[in-house]
Protein backbone atom coordinates (compact mmCIF):
# COMPACT_ATOMS: atom_id res chain seq x y z
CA UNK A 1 -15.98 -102.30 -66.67
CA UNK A 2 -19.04 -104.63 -65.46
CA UNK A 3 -19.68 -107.48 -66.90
CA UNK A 4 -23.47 -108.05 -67.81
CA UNK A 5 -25.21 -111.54 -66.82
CA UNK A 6 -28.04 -112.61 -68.76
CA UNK A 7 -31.12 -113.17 -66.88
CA UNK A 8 -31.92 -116.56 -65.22
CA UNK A 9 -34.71 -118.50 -67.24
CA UNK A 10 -38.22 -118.32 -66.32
CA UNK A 11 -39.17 -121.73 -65.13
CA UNK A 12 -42.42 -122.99 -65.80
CA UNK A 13 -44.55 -124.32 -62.64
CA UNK A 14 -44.56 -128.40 -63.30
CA UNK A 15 -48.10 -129.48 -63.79
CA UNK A 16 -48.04 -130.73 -59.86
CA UNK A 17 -47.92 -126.93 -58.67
CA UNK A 18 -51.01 -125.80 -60.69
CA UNK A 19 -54.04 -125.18 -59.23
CA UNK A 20 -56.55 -128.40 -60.06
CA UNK A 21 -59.70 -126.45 -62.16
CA UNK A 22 -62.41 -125.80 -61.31
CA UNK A 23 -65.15 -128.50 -60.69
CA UNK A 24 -67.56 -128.92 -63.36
CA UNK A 25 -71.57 -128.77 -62.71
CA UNK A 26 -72.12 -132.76 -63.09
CA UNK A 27 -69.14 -132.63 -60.44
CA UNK A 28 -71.15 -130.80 -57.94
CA UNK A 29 -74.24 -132.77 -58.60
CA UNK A 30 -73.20 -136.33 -58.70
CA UNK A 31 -69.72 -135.95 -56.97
CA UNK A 32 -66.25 -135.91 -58.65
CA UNK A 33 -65.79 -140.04 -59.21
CA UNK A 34 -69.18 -140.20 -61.06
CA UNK A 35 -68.54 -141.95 -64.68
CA UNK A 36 -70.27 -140.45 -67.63
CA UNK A 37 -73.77 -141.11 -68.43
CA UNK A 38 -74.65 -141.61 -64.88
CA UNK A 39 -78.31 -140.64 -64.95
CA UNK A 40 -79.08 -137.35 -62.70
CA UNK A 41 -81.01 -136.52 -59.71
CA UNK A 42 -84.54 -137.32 -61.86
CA UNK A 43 -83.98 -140.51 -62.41
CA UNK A 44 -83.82 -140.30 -66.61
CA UNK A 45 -80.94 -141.35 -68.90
CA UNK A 46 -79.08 -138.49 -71.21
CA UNK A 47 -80.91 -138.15 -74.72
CA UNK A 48 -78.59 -140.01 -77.26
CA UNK A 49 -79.55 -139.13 -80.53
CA UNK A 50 -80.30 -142.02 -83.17
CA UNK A 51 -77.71 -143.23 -85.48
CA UNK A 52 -77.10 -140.56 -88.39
CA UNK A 53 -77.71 -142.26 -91.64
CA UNK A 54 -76.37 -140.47 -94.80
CA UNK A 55 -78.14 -139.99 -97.31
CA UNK A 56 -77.99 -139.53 -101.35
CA UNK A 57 -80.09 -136.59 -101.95
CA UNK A 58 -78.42 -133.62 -101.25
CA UNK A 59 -76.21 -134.96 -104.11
CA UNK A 60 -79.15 -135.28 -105.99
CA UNK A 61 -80.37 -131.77 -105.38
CA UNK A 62 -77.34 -130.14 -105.97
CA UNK A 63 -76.55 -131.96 -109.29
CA UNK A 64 -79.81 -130.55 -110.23
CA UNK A 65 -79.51 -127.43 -109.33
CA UNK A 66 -76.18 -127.55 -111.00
CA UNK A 67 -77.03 -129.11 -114.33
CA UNK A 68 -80.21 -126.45 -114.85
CA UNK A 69 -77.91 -123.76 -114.29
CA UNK A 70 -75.47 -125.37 -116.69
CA UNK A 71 -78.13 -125.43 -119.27
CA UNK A 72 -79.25 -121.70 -118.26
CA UNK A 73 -75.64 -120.17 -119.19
CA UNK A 74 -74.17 -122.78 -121.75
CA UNK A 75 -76.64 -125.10 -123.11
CA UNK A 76 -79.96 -124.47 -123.44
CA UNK A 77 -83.43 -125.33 -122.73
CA UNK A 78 -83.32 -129.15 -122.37
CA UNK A 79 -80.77 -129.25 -119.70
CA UNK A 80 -82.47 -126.94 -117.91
CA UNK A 81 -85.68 -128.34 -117.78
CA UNK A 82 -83.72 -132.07 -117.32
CA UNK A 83 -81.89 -130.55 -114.45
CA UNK A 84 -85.24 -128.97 -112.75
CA UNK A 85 -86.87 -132.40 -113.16
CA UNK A 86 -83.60 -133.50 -110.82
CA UNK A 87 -83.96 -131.13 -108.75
CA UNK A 88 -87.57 -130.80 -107.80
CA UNK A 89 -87.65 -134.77 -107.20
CA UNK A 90 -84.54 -134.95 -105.13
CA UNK A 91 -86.00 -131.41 -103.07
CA UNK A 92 -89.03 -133.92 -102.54
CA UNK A 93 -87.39 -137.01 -101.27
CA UNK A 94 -85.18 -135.40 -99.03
CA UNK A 95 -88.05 -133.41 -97.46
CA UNK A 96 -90.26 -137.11 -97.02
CA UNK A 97 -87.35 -138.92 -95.62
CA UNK A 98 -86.41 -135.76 -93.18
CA UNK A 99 -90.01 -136.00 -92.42
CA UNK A 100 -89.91 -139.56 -91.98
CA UNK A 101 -86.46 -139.38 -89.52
CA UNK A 102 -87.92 -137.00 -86.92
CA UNK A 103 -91.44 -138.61 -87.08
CA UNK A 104 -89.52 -141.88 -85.40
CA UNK A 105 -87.95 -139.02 -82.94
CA UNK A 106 -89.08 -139.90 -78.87
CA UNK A 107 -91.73 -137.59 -77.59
């Protein structure tokens, strides 16, 4: 009778033996030791966009929209037109301070 041997173990190639990927596009352009942010061949920074500031009304809307559903299904007609009210004027100051955010946007 033979005598099986189990197989030897697949060993994996050490990260020295891969290949190195492939170089990226800013690579190419600037060359490989370039540090991030380095403006490009025109001369202009990268666009960094403004510091996101959160803001309160999408709460406010959906509370609204929430509470005049509420009074649709359970409650009634005060609630509704209470939660409406909410709604519309949170719908309204989100829109003028969106409006005001990208008007400060560069050209």
């Amino acid at each position: 009778m033979a005598t099986l041997t189990p197989p030897a173990p697949v060993k994996e190639p050490s990260r020295r033996d891969r290949p190195a990927p492939p170089a990226t596009q800013r690579d190419r352009d600037l060359g490989p030791g370039a540090p991030a942010g380095v403006p490009g061949d025109d001369g202009e920074a990268p666009f960094t966009p403004p510091a996101k500031r959160r803001s309160y009304w999408p709460v406010l809307v959906d509370f609204g929209l929430v509470m005049a559903l509420f009074g649709l299904i359970i409650a009634g007609r005060p609630l509704i037109v209470v939660g409406a009210i909410i709604f519309i004027a949170a719908l309204i100051g989100w829109v003028r301070e969106a409006r005001a955010e990208f008007s400060r946007l560069p050209d």
